[in-house]
Structure formats: C-alpha cells, structure tokens
Protein backbone atom coordinates (compact mmCIF):
# COMPACT_ATOMS: atom_id res chain seq x y z
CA UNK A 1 0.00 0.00 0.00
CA UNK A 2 0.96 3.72 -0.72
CA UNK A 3 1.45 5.96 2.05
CA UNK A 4 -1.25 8.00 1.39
CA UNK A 5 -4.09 5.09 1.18
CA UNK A 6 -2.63 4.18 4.71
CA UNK A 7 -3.30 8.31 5.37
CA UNK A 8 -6.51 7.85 4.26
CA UNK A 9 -7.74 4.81 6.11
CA UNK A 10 -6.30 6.12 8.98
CA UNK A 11 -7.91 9.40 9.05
CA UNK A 12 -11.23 7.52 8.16
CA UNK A 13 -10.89 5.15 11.17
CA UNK A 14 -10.06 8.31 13.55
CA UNK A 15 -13.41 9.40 11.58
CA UNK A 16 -15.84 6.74 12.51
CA UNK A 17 -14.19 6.83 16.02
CA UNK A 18 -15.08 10.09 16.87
CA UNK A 19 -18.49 9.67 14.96
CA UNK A 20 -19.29 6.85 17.87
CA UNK A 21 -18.09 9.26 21.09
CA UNK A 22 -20.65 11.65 19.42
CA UNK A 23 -23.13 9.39 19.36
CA UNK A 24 -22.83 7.42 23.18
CA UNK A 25 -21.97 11.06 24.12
CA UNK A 26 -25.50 12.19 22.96
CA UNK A 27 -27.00 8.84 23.85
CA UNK A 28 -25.48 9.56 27.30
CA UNK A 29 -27.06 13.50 27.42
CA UNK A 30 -30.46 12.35 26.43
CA UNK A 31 -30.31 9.52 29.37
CA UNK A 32 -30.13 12.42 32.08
CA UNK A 33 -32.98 13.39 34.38
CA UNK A 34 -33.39 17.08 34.64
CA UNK A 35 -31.59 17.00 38.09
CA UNK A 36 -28.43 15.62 36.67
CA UNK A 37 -28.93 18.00 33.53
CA UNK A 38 -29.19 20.94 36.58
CA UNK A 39 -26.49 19.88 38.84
CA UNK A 40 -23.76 19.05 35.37
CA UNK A 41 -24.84 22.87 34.11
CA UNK A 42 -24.11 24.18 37.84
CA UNK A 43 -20.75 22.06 37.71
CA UNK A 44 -19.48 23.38 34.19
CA UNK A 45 -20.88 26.83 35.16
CA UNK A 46 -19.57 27.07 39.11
CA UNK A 47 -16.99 29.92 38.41
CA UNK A 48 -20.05 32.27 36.69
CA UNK A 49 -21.99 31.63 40.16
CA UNK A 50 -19.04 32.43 42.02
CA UNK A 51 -18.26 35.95 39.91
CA UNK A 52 -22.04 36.64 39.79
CA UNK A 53 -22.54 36.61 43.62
CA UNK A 54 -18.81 38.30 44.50
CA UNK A 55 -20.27 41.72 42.33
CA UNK A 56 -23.79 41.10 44.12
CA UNK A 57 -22.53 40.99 47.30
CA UNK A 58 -19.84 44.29 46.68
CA UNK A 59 -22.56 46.02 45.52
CA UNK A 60 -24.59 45.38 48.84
CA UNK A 61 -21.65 46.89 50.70
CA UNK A 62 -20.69 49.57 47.99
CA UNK A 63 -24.24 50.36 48.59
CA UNK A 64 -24.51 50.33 52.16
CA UNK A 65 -21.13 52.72 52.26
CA UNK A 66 -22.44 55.07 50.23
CA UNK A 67 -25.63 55.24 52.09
CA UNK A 68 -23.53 55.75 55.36
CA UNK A 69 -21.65 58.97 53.33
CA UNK A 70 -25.04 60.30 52.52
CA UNK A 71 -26.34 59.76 55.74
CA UNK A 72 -23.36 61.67 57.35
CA UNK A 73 -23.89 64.24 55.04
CA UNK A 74 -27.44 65.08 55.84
C-alpha cells in the first residue's frame, strides 16, 4: 500500500471513532434526568456563580457605604 491510502484509512478510522463518542456522548445526554442535567450545568458553570454573587454581594456593601456617606452628610 501507498502511504497515502494508509493516510486515508487512517484518518477515516479516527473518523468513525469520533463519529461513535458523538453518538454514546448524545446517547449519554439524552439519558439524564433534569436534576443531573441541573447539577452538570451548575458544575461546568460554578466559576459564573461564584463571579455573579462576588459583584452582588460588593454592591450590597458599595451600597450600604455610600448610604452611610449620605447619611453623614445630611
């Protein structure tokens, strides 16, 4: 054989191999409950939580400093 039929059936076997992790991937996916759907989203998705309540919380005490400057002011 040539090298570049061996190429070729190589890259078509890497082909069909990722084809199947697609597929049990999705298989897999569509097998979740909505709890495990929830709690894998949460898991990818922690460090957005984190961020998201760090500038909610600031903002509570930017908020309540700014109120004590007004409140000294008046």
């Amino acid at each position: 054989m040539q090298q570049a039929q061996i190429n070729k059936n190589l890259c078509n076997h890497y082909k069909e191999q990722i084809q199947q992790w697609i597929t049990l991937n999705e298989y897999y996916e569509g097998s979740l409950s909505k709890y495990e759907k929830v709690k894998r989203f949460v898991g990818k998705h922690k460090w957005f939580f984190v961020i998201a309540t760090t500038v909610i919380a600031k903002s509570y005490v930017a908020y309540d400093v700014i109120e004590g400057w007004i409140s000294k002011i008046v």
